[in-house]
Protein backbone atom coordinates (compact mmCIF):
# COMPACT_ATOMS: atom_id res chain seq x y z
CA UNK A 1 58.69 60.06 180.54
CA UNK A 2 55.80 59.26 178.34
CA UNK A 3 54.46 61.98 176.45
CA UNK A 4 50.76 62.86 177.43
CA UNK A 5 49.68 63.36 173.92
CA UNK A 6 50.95 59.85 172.68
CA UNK A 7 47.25 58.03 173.36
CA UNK A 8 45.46 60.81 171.24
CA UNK A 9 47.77 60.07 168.36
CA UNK A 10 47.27 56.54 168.49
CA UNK A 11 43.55 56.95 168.83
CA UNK A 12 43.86 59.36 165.75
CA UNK A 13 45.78 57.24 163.62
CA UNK A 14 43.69 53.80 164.39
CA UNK A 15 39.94 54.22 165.50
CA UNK A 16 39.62 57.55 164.81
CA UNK A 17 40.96 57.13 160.78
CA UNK A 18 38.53 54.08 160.76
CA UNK A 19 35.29 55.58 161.34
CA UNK A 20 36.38 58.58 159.33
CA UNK A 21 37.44 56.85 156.62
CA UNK A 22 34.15 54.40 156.68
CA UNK A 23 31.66 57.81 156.56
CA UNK A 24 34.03 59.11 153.79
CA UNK A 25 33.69 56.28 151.41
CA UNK A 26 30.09 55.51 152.38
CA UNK A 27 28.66 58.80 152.48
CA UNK A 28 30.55 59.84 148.85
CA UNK A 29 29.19 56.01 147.72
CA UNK A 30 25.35 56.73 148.89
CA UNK A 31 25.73 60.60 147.31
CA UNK A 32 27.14 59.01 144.03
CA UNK A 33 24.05 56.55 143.83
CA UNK A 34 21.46 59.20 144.52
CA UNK A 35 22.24 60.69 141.63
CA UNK A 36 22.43 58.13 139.28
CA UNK A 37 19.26 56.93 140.72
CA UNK A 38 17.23 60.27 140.02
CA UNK A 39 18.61 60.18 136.11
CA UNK A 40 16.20 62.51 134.04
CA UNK A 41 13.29 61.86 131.82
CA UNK A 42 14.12 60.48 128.32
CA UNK A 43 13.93 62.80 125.51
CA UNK A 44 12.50 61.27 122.30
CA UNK A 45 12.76 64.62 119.94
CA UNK A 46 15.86 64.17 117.47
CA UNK A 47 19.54 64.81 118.33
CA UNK A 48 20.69 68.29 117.02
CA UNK A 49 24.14 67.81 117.82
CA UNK A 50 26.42 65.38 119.85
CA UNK A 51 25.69 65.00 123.47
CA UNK A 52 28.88 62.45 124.40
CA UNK A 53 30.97 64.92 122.69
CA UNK A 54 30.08 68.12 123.91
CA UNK A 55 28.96 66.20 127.58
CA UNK A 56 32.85 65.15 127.73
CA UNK A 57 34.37 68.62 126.15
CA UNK A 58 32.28 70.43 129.15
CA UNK A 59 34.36 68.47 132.09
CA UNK A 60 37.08 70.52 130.80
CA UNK A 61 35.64 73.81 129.24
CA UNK A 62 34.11 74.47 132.73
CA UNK A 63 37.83 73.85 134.42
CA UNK A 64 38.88 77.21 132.81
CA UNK A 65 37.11 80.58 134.01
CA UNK A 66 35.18 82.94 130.89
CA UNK A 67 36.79 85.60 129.53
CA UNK A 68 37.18 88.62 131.92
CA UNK A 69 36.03 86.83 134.81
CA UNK A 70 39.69 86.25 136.21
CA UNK A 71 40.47 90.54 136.21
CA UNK A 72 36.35 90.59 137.65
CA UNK A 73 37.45 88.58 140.43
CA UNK A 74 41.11 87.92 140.78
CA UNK A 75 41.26 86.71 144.29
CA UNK A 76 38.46 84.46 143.86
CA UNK A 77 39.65 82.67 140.58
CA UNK A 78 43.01 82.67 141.26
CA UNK A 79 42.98 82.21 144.56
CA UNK A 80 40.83 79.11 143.91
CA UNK A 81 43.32 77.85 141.43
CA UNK A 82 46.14 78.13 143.69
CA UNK A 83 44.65 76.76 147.03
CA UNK A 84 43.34 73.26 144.92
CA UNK A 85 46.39 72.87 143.38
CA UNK A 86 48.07 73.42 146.13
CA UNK A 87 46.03 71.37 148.14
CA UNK A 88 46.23 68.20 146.02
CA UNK A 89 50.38 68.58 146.01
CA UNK A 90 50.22 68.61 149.46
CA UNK A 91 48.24 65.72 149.74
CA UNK A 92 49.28 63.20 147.05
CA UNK A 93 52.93 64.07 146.71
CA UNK A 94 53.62 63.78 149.90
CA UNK A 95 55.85 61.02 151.31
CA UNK A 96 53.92 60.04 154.36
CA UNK A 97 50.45 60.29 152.53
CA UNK A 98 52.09 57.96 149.52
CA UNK A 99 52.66 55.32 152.32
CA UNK A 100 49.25 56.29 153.80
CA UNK A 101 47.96 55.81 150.13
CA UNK A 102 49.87 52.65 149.37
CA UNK A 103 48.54 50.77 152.40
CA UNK A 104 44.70 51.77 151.83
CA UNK A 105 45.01 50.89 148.09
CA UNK A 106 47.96 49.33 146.81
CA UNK A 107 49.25 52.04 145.32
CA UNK A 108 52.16 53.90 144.96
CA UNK A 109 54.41 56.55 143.09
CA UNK A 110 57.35 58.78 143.68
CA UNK A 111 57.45 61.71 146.17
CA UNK A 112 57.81 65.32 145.09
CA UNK A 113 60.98 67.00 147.51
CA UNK A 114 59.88 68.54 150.55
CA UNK A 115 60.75 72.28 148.98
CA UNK A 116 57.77 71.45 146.36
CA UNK A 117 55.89 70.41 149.06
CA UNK A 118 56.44 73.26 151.39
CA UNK A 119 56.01 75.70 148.99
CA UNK A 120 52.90 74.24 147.98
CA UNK A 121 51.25 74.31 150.90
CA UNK A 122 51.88 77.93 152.08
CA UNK A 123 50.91 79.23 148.66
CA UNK A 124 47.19 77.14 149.44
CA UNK A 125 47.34 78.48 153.32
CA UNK A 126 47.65 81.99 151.96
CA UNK A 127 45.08 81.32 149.01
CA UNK A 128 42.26 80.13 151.62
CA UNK A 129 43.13 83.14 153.36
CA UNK A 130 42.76 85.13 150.84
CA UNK A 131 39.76 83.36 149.95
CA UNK A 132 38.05 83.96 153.30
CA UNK A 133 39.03 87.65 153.30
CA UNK A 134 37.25 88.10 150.23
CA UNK A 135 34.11 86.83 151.21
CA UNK A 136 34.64 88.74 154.56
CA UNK A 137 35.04 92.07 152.93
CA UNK A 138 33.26 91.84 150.06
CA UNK A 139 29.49 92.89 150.45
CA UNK A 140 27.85 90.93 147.07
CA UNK A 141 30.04 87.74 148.39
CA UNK A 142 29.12 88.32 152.29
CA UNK A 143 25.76 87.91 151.59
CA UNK A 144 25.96 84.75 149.41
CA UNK A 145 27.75 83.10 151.79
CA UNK A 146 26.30 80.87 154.88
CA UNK A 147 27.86 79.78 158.00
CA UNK A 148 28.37 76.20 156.35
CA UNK A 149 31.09 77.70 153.90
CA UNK A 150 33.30 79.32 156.36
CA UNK A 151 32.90 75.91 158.45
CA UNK A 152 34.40 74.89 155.55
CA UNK A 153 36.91 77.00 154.81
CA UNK A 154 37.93 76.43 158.57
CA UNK A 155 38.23 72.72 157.52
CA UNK A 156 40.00 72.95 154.38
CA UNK A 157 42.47 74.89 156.19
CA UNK A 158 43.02 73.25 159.03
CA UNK A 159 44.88 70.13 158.06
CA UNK A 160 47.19 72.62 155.55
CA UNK A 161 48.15 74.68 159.02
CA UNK A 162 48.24 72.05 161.21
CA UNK A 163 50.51 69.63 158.63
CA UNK A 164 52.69 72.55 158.02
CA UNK A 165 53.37 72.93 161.85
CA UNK A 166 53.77 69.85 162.80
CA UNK A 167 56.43 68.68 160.22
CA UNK A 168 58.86 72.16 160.81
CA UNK A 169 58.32 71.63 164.76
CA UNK A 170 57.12 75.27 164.39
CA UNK A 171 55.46 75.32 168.11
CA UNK A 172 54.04 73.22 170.70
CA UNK A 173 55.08 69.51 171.39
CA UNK A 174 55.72 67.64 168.20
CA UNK A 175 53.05 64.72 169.06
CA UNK A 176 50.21 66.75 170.01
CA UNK A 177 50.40 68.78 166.87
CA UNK A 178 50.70 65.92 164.39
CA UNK A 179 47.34 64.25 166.46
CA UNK A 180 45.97 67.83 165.28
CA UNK A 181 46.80 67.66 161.73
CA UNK A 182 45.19 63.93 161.71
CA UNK A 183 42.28 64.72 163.18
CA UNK A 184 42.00 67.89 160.99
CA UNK A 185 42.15 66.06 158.28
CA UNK A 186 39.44 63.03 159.82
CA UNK A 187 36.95 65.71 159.92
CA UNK A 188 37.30 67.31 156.85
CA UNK A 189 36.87 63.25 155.59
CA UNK A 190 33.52 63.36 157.45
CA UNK A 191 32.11 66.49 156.51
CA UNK A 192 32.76 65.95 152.57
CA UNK A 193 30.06 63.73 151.70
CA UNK A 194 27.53 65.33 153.07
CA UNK A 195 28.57 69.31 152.22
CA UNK A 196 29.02 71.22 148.59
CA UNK A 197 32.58 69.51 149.14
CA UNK A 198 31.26 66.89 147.56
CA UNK A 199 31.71 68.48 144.39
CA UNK A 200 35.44 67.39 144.44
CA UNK A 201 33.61 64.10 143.09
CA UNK A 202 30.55 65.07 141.74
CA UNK A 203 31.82 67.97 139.78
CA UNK A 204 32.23 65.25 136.27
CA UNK A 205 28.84 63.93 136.60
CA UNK A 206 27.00 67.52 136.77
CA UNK A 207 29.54 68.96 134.24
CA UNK A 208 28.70 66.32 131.73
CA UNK A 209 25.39 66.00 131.93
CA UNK A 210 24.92 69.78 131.57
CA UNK A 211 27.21 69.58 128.55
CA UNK A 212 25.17 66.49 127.04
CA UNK A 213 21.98 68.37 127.07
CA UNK A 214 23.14 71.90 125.28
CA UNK A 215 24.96 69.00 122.86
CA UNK A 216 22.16 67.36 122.38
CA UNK A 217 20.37 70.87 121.47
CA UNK A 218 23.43 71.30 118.80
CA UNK A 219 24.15 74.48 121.33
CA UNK A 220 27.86 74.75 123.22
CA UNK A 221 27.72 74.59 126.84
């Protein structure tokens, strides 16, 4: 008997991871450009300081959180931390997405064991939840926060849950839920370029740039 999901899967894996994959890389390319293209006006007063250094020190200064701001807001920072991390495990250590990998690019590298994995990608399906409870409960953060970021918390989650389910055979038919976790994953691919999940990409350019003005002023960013 075929199974009635089987048509869905093909569609995700084939047209479906085409057009996704084409809006990806040519939204992300035309976001990329439009920044480069607006540059900034050149500044002719004299250097203070070095803005390559300190524009290049600030990628990775502005990786770790101030001084108190992790015990100000735990879940936030933390929970952050783990659900990237755990996040990018999940997604480029894992068998399947190394042979996904290899045939878009040519590249590949060993997998991490399917404990690592696992593990990995609970701890970031507990983090987002954690996240979104936050923002849920807390008032300062429930007002700062629009529709479009819990859309995307929905997203970011999604192809975590749906991954998750589908390789332990958790519930529902096996097919149908690993369509789900592709097609998750297809439309978080379309809604980066064009939401702040962008700054997955963009978060060197604006780091640097930030960092090369203070150096320029001789002032730490």
């Amino acid at each position: 008997m075929n199974n009635p999901y089987f048509d869905l899967l093909m569609w995700a894996r084939g047209p479906g991871f085409d057009i996704a994959l084409t809006v990806f890389v040519a939204g992300l390319l035309i976001r990329v450009l439009e920044i480069l293209v607006l540059g900034r006006k050149r500044d002719f007063s004299k250097a203070k300081g070095s803005p390559v250094g300190q524009g290049i020190k600030t990628i990775f200064t502005r990786s770790v959180p101030r001084k108190g701001l992790v015990k100000f807001a735990p879940i936030t920072y933390i929970g952050g931390y783990v659900f990237h991390i755990g996040f990018l495990v999940a997604f480029f250590f894992f068998a399947p997405h190394i042979a996904l990998i290899y045939d878009l690019i040519g590249i590949s590298y060993p997998a991490m064991g399917r404990v690592i994995i696992e593990s990995a990608t609970a701890l970031a399906i507990i983090a987002i939840i954690a996240l979104f409870w936050s923002r849920m409960t807390d008032p300062v953060r429930r007002a700062l926060t629009t529709w479009q970021d819990y859309l995307l918390l929905v997203l970011s989650a999604l192809p975590l849950i749906t991954g998750y389910v589908a390789v332990n055979k958790l519930f529902g038919d096996g097919t149908l839920m690993l369509a789900l976790h592709i097609l998750s994953a297809e439309a978080l691919m379309v809604a980066f370029p064009f939401t702040k999940l962008t700054h997955a990409f963009t978060f060197v350019i604006s780091r640097y740039y930030n960092g090369a003005i203070q150096g320029r002023k001789g002032a730490e960013s």
